[in-house]
PDB file of N, CA and C in Angstrom:
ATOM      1  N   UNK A   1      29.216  38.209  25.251  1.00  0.00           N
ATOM      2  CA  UNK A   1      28.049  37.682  24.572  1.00  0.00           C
ATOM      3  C   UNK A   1      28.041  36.160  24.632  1.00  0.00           C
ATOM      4  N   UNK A   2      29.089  35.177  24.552  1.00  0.00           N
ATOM      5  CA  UNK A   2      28.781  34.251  24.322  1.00  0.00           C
ATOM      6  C   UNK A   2      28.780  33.789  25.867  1.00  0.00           C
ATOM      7  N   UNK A   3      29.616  34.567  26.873  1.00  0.00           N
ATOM      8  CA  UNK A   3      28.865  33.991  28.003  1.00  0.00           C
ATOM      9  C   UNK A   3      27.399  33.848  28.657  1.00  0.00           C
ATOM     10  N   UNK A   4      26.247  34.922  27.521  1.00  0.00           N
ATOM     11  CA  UNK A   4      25.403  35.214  27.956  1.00  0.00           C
ATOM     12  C   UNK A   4      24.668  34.135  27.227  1.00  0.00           C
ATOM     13  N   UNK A   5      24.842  33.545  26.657  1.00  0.00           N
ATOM     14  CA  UNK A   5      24.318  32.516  25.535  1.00  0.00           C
ATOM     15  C   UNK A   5      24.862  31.083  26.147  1.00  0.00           C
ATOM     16  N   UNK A   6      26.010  30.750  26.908  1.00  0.00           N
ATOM     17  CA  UNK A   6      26.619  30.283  27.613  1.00  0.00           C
ATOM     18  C   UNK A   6      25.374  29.593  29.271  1.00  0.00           C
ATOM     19  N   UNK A   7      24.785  30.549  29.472  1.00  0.00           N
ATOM     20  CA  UNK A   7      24.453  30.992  31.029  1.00  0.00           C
ATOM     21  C   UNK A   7      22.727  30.627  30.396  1.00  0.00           C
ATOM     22  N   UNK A   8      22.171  30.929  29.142  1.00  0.00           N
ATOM     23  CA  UNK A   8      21.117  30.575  28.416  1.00  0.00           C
ATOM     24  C   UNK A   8      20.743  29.206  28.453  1.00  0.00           C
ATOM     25  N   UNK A   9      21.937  28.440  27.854  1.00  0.00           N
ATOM     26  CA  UNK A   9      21.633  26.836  27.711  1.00  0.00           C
ATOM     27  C   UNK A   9      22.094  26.285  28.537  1.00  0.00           C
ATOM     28  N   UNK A  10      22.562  26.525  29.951  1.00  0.00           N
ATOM     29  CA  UNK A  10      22.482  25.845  30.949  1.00  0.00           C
ATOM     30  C   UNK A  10      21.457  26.301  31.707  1.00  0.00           C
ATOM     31  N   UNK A  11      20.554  27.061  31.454  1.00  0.00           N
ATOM     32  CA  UNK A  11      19.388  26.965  31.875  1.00  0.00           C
ATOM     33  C   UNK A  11      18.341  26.289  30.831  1.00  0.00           C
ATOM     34  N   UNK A  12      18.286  25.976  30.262  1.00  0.00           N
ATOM     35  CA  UNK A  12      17.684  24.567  29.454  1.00  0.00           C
ATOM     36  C   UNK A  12      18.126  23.719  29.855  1.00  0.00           C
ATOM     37  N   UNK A  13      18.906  23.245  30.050  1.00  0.00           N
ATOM     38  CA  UNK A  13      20.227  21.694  30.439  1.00  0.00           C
ATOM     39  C   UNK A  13      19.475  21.899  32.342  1.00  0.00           C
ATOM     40  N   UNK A  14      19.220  22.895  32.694  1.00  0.00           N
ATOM     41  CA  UNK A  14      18.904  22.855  34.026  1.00  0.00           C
ATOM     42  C   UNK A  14      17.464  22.589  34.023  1.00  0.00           C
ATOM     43  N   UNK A  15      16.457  22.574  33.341  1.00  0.00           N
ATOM     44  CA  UNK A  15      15.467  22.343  33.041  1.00  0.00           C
ATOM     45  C   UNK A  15      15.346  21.376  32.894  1.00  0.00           C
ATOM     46  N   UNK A  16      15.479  20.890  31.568  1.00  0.00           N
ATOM     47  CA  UNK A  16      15.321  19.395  30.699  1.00  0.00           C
ATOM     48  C   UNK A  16      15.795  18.564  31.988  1.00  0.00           C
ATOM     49  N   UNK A  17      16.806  19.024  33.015  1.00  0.00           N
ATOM     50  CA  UNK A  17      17.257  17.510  33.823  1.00  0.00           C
ATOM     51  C   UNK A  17      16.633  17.897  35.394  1.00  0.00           C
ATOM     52  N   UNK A  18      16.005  18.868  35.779  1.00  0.00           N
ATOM     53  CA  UNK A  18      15.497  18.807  37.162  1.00  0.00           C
ATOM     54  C   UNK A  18      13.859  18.970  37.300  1.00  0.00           C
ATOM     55  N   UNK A  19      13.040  19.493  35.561  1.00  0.00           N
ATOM     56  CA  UNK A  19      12.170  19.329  35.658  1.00  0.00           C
ATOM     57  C   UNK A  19      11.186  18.918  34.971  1.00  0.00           C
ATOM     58  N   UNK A  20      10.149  17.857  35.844  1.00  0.00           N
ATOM     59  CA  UNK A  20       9.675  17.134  34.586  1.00  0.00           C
ATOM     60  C   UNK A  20       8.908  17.724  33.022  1.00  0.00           C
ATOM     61  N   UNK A  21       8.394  19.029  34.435  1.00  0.00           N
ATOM     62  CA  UNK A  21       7.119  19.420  33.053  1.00  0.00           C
ATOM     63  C   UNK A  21       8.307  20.067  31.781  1.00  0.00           C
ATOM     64  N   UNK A  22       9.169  20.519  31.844  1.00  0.00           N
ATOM     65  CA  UNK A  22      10.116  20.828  31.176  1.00  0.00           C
ATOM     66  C   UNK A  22      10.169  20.178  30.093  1.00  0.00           C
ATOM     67  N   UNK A  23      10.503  19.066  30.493  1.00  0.00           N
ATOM     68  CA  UNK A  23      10.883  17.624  29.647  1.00  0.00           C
ATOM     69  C   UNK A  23       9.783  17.151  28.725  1.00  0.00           C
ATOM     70  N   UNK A  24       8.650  17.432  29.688  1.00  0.00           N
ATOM     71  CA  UNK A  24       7.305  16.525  28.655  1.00  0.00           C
ATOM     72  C   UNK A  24       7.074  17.781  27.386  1.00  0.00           C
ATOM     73  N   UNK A  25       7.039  19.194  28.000  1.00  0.00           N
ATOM     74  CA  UNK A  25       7.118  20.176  26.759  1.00  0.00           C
ATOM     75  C   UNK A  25       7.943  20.107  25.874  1.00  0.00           C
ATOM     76  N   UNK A  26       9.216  19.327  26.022  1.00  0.00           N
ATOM     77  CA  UNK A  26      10.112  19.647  25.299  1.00  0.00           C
ATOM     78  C   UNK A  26       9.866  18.547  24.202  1.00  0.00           C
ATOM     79  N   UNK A  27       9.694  17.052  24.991  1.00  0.00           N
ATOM     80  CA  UNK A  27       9.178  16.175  23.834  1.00  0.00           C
ATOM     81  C   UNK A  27       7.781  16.844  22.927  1.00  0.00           C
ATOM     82  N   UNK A  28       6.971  17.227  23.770  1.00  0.00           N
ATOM     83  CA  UNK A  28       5.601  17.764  22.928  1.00  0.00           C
ATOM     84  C   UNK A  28       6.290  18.591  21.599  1.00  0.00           C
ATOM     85  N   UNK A  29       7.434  19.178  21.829  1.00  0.00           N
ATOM     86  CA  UNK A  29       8.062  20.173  20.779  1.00  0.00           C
ATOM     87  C   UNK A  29       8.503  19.369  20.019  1.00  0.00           C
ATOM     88  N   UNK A  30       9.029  17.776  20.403  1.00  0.00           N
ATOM     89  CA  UNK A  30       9.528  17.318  19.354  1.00  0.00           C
ATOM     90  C   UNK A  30       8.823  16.461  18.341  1.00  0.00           C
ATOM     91  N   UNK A  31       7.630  16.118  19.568  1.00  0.00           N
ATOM     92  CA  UNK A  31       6.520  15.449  18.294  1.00  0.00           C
ATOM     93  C   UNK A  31       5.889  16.307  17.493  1.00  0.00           C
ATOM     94  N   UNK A  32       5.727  17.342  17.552  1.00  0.00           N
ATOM     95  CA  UNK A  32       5.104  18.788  17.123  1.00  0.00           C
ATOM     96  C   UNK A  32       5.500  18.550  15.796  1.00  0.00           C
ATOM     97  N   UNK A  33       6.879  18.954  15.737  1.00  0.00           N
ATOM     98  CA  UNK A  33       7.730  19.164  14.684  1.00  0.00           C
ATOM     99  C   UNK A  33       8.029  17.909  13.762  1.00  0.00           C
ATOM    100  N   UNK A  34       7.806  16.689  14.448  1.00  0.00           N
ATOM    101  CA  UNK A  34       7.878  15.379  13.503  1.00  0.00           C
ATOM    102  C   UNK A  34       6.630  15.675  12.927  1.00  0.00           C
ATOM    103  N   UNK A  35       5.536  15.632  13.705  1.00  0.00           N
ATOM    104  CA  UNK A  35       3.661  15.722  12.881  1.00  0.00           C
ATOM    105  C   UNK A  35       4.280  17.060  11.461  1.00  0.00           C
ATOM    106  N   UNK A  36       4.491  18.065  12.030  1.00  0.00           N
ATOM    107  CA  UNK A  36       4.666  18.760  10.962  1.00  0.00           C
ATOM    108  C   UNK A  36       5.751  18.841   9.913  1.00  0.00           C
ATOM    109  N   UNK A  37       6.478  18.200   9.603  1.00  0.00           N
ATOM    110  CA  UNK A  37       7.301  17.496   8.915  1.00  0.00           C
ATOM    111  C   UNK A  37       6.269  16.340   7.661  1.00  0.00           C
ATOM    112  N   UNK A  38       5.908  15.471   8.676  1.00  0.00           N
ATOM    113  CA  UNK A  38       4.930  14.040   7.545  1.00  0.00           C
ATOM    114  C   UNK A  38       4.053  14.398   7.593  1.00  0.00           C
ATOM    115  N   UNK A  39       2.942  15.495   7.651  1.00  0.00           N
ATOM    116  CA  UNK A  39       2.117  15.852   7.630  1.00  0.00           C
ATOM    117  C   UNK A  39       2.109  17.070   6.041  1.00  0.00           C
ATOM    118  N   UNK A  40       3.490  17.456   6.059  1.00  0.00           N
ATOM    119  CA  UNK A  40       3.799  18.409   5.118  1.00  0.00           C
ATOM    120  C   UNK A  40       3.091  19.842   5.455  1.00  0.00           C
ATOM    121  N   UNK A  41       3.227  20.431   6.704  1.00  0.00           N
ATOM    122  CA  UNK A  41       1.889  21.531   6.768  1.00  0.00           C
ATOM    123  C   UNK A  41       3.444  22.542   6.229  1.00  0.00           C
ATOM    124  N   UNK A  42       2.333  23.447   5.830  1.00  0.00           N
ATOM    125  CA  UNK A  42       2.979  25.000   5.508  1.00  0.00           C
ATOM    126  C   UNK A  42       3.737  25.647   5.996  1.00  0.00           C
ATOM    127  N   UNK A  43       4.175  26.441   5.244  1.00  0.00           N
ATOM    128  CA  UNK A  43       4.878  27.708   5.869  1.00  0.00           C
ATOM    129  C   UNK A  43       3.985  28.223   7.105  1.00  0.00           C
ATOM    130  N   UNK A  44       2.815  28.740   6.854  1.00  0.00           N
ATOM    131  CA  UNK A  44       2.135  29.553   7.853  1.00  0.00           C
ATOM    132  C   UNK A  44       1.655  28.581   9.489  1.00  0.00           C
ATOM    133  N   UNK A  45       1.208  27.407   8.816  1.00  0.00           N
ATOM    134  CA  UNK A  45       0.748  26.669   9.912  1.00  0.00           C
ATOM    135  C   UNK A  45       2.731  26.285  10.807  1.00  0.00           C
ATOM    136  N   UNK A  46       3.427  25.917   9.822  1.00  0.00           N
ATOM    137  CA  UNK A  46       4.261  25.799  10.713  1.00  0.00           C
ATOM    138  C   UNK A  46       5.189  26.955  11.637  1.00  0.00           C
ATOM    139  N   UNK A  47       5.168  28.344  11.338  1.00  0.00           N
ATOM    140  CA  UNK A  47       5.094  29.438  11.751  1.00  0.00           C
ATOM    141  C   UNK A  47       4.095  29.550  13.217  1.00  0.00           C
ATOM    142  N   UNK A  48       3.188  29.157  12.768  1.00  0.00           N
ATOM    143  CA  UNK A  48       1.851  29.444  14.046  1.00  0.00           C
ATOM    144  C   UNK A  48       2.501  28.235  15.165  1.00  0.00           C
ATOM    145  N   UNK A  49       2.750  26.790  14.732  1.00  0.00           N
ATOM    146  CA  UNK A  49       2.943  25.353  15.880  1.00  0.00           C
ATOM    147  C   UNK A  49       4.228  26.216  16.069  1.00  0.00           C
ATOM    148  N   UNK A  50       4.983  27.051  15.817  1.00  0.00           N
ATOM    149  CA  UNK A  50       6.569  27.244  16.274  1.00  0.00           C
ATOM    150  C   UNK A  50       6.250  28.221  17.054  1.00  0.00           C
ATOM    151  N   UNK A  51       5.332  29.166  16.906  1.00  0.00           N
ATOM    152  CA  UNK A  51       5.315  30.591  17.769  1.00  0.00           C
ATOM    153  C   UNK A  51       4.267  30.152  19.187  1.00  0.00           C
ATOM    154  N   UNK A  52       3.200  28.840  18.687  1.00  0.00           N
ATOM    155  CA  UNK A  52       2.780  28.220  19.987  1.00  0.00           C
ATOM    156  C   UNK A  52       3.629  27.148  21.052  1.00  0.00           C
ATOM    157  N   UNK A  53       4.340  26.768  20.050  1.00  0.00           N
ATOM    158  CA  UNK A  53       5.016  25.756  21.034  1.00  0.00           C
ATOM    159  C   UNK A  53       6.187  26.410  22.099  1.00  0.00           C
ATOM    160  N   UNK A  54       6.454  28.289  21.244  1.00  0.00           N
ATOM    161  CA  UNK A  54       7.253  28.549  21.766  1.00  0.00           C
ATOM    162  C   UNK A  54       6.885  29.027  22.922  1.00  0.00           C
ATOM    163  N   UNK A  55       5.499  29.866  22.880  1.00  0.00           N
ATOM    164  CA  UNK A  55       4.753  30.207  23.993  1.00  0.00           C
ATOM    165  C   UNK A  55       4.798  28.998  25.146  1.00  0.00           C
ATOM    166  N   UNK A  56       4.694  27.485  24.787  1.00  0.00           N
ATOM    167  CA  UNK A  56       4.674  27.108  25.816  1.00  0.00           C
ATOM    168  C   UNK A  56       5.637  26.784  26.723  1.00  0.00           C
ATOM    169  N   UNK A  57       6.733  26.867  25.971  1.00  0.00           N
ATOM    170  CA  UNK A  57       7.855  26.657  26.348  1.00  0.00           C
ATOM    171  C   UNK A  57       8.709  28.113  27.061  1.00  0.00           C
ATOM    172  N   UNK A  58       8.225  29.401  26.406  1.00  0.00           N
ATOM    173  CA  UNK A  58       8.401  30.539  27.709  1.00  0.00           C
ATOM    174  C   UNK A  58       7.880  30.279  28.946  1.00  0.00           C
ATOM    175  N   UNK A  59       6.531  29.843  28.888  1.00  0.00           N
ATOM    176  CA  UNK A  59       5.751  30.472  30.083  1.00  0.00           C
ATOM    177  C   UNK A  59       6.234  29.212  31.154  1.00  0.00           C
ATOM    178  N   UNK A  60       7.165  28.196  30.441  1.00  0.00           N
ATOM    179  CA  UNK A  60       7.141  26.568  31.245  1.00  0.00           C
ATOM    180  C   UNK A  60       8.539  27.157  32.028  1.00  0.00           C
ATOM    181  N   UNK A  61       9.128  28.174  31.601  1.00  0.00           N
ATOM    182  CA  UNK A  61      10.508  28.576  32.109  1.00  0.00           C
ATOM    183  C   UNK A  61      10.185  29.688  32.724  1.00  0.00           C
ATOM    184  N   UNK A  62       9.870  30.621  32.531  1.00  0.00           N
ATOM    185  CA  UNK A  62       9.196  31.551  33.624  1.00  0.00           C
ATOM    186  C   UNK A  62       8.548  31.028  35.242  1.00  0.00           C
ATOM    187  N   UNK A  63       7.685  30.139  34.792  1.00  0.00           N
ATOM    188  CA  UNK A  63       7.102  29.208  36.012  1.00  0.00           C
ATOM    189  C   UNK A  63       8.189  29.081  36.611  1.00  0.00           C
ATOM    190  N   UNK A  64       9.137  27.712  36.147  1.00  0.00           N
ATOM    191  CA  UNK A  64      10.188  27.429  37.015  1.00  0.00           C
ATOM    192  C   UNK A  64      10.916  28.473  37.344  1.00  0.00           C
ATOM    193  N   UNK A  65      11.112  29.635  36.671  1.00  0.00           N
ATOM    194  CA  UNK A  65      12.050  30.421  37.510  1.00  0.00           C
ATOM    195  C   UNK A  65      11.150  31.223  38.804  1.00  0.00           C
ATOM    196  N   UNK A  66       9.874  31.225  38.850  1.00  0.00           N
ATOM    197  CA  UNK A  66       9.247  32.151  39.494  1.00  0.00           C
ATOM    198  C   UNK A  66       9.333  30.946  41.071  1.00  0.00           C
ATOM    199  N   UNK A  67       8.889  29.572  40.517  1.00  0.00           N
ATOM    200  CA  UNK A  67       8.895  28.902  41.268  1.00  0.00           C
ATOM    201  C   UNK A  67      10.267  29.046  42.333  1.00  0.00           C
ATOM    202  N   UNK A  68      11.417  28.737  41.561  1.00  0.00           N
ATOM    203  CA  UNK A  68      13.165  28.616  42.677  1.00  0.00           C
ATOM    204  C   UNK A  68      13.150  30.018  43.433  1.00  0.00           C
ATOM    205  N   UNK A  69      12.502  30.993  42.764  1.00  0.00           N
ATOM    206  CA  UNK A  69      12.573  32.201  43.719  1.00  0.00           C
ATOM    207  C   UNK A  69      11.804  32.410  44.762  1.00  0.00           C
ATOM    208  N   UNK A  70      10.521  31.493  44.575  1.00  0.00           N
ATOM    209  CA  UNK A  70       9.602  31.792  45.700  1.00  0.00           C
ATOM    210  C   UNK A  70      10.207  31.141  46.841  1.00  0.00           C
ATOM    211  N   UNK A  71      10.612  29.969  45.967  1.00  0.00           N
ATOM    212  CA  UNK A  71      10.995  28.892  47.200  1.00  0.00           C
ATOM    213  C   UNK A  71      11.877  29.648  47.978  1.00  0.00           C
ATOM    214  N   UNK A  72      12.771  29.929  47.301  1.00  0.00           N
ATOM    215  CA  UNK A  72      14.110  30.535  48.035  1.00  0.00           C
ATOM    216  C   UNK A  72      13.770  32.103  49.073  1.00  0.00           C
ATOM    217  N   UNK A  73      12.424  32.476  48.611  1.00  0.00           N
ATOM    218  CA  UNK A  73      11.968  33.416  50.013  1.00  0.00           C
ATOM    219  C   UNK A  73      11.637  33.055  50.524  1.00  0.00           C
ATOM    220  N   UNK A  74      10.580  32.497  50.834  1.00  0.00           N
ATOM    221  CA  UNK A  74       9.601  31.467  51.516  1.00  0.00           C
ATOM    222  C   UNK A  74      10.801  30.726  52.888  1.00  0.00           C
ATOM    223  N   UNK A  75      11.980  30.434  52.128  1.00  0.00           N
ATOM    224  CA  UNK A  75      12.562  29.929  53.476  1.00  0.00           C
ATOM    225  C   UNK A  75      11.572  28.314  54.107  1.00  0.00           C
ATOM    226  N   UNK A  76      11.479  27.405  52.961  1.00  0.00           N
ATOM    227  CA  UNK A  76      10.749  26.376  53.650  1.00  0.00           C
ATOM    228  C   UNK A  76       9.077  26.585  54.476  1.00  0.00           C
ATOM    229  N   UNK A  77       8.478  27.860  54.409  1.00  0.00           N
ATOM    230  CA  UNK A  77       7.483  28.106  55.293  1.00  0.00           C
ATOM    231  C   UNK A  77       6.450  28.349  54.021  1.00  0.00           C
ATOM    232  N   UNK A  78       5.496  27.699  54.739  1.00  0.00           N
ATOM    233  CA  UNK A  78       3.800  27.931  53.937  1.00  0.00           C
ATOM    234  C   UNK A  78       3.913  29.335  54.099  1.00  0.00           C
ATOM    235  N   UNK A  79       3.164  29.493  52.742  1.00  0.00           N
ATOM    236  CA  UNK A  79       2.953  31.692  52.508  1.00  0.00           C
ATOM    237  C   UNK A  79       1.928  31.941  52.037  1.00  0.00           C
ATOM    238  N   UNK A  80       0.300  32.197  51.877  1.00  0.00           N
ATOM    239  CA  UNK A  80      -0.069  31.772  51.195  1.00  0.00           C
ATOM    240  C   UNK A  80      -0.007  32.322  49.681  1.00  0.00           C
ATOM    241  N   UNK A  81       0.477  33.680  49.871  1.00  0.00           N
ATOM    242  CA  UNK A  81       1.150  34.791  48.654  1.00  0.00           C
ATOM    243  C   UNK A  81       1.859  33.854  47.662  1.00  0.00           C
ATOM    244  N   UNK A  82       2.912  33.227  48.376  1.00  0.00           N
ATOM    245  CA  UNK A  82       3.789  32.268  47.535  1.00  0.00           C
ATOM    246  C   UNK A  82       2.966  30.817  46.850  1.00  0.00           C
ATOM    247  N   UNK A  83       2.039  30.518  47.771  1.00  0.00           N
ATOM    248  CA  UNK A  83       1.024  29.547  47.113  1.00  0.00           C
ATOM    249  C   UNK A  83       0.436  30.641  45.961  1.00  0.00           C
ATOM    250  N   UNK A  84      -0.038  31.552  46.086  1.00  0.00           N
ATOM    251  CA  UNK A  84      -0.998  32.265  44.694  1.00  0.00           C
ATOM    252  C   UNK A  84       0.065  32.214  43.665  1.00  0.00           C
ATOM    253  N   UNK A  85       1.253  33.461  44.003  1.00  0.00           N
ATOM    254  CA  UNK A  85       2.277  33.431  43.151  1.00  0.00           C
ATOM    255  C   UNK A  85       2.601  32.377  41.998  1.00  0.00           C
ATOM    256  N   UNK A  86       2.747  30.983  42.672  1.00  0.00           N
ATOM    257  CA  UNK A  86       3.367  29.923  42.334  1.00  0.00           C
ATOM    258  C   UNK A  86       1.945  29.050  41.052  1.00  0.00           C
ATOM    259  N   UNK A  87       0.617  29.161  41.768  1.00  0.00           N
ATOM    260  CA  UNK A  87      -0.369  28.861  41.067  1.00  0.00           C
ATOM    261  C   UNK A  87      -1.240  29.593  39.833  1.00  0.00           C
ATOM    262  N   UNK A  88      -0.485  30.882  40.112  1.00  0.00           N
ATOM    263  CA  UNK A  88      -1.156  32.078  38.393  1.00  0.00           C
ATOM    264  C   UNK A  88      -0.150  31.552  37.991  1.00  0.00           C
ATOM    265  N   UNK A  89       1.406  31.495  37.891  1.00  0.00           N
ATOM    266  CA  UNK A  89       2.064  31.098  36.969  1.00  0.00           C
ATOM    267  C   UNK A  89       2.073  30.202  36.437  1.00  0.00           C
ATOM    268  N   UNK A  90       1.490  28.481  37.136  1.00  0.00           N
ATOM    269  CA  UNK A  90       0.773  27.279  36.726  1.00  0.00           C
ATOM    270  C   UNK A  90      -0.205  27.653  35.475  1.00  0.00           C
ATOM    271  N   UNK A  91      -1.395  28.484  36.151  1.00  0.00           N
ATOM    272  CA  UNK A  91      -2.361  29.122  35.058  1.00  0.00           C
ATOM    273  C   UNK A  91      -1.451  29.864  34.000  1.00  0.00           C
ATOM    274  N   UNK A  92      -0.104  30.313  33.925  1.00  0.00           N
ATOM    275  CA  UNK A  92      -0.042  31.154  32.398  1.00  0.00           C
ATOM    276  C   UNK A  92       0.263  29.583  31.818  1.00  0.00           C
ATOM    277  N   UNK A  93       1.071  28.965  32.405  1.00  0.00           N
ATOM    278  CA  UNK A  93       1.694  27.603  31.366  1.00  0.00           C
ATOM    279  C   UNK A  93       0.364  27.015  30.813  1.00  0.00           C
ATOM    280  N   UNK A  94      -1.248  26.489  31.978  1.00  0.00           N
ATOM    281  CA  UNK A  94      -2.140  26.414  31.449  1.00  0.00           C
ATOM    282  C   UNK A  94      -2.956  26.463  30.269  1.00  0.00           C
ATOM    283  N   UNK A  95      -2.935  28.317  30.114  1.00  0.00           N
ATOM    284  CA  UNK A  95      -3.433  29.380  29.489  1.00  0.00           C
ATOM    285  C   UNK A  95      -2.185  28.620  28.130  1.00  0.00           C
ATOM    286  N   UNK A  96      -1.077  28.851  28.210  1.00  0.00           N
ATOM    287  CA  UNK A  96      -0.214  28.781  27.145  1.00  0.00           C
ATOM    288  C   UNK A  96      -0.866  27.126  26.147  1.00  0.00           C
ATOM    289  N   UNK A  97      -1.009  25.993  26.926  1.00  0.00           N
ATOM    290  CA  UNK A  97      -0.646  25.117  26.538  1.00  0.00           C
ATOM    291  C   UNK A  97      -1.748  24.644  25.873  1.00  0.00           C
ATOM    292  N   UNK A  98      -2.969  25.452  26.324  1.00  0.00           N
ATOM    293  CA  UNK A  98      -4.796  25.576  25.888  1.00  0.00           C
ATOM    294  C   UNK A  98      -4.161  26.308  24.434  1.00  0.00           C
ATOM    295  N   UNK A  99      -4.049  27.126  24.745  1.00  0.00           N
ATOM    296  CA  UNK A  99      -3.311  28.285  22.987  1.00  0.00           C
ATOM    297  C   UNK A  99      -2.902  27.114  22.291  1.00  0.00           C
ATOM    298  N   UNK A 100      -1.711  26.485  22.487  1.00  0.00           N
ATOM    299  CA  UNK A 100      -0.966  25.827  21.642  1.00  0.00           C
ATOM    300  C   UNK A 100      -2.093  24.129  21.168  1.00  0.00           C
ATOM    301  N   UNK A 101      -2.484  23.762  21.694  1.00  0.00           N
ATOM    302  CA  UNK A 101      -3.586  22.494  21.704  1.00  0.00           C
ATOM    303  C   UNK A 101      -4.389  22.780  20.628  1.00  0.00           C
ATOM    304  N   UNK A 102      -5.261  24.275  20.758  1.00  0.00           N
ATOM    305  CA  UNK A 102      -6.350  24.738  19.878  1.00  0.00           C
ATOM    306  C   UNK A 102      -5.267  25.102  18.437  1.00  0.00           C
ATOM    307  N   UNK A 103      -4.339  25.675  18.195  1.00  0.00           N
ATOM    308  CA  UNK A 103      -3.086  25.907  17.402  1.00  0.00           C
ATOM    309  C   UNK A 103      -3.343  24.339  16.937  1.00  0.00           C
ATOM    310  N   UNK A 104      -2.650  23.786  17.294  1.00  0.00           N
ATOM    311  CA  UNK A 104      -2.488  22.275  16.899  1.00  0.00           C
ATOM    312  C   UNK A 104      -3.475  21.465  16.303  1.00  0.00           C
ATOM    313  N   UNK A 105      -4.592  21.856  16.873  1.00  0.00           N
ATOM    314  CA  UNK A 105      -5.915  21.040  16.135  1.00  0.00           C
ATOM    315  C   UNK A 105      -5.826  21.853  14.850  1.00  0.00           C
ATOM    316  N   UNK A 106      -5.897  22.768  14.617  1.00  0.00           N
ATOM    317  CA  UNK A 106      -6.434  23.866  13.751  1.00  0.00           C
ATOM    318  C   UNK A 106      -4.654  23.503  12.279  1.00  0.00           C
ATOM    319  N   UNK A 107      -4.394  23.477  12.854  1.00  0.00           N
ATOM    320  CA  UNK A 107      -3.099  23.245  12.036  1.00  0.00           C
ATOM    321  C   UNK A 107      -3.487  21.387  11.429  1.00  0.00           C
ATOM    322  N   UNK A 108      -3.664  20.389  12.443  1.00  0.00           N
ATOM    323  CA  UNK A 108      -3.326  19.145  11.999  1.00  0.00           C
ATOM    324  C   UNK A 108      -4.558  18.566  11.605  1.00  0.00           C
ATOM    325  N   UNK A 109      -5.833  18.814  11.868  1.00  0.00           N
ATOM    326  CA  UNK A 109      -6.806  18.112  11.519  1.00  0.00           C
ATOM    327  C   UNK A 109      -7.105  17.989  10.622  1.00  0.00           C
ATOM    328  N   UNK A 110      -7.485  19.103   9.858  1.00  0.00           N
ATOM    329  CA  UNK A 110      -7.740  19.146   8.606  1.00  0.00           C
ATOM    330  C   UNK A 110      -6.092  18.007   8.087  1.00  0.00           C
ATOM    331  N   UNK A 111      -5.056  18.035   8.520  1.00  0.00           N
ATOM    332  CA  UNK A 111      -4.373  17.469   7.201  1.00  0.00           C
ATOM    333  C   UNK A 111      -4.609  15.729   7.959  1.00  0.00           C
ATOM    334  N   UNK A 112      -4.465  15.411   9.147  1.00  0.00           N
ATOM    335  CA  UNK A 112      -5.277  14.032   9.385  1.00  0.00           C
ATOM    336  C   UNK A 112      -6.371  14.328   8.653  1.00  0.00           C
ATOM    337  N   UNK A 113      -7.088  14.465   8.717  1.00  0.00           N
ATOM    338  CA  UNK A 113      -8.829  14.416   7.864  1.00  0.00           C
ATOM    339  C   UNK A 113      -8.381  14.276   6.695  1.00  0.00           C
ATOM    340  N   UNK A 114      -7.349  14.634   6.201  1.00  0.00           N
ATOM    341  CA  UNK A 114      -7.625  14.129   4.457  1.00  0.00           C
ATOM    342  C   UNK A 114      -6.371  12.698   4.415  1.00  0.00           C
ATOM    343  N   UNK A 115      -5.936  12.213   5.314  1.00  0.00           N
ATOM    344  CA  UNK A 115      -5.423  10.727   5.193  1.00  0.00           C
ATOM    345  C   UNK A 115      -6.183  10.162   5.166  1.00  0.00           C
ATOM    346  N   UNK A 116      -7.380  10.180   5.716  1.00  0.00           N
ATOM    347  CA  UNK A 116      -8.715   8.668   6.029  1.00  0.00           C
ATOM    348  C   UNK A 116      -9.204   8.680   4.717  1.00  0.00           C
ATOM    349  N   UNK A 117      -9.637   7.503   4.066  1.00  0.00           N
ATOM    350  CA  UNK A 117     -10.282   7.652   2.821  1.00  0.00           C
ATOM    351  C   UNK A 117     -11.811   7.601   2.876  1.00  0.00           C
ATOM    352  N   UNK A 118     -12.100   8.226   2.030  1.00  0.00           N
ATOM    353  CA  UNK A 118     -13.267   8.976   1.720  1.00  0.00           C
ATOM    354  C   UNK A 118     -14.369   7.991   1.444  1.00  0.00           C
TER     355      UNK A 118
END
């Protein structure tokens, strides 16, 4: 077990350092969680930014893994299968990161909207 947990976070550690979009999600996770912190949002809203941010952060690791495998069939050669392949999985991170954005407004606006004075 703990090798399997082991073999887990060096695939994060392999992420965070070979890829960018990785990295920018990962900060997005960390400003996420500062906004919701000084913002004071809820239990529920912070439940919802954790289960979206997590979505984006599956579908950002799925990609890359779908990506090293294509590559690694592909053998260096245009495919155009491996071009589709490689570009729906672009679209789930897309799809994910549209979810988490609309999540985020819906969670933070209203509590920005009541800092500005009235």
């Amino acid at each position: 077990m703990i090798e399997s947990f082991y073999h887990a976070f060096h695939g994060i550690w392999i992420g965070l350092k070979e890829e960018r979009n990785v990295r920018i999600h990962f900060l997005a996770a960390i400003a996420v969680a500062a906004a919701a912190v000084w913002l004071k949002v809820d239990t529920l809203g912070c439940i919802s930014l954790s289960f979206a941010v997590g979505l984006v952060l599956i579908t950002e690791f799925l990609n890359t893994s779908l990506e090293h495998l294509v590559n690694l069939n592909a053998n260096g050669e245009y495919r155009e299968s491996a071009r589709y392949a490689k570009d729906t999985a672009a679209a789930a991170v897309l799809c994910a990161s549209v979810t988490a954005v609309v999540v985020g407004a819906v969670v933070f606006v209203p509590k920005l909207m009541a800092l500005i004075p009235q």
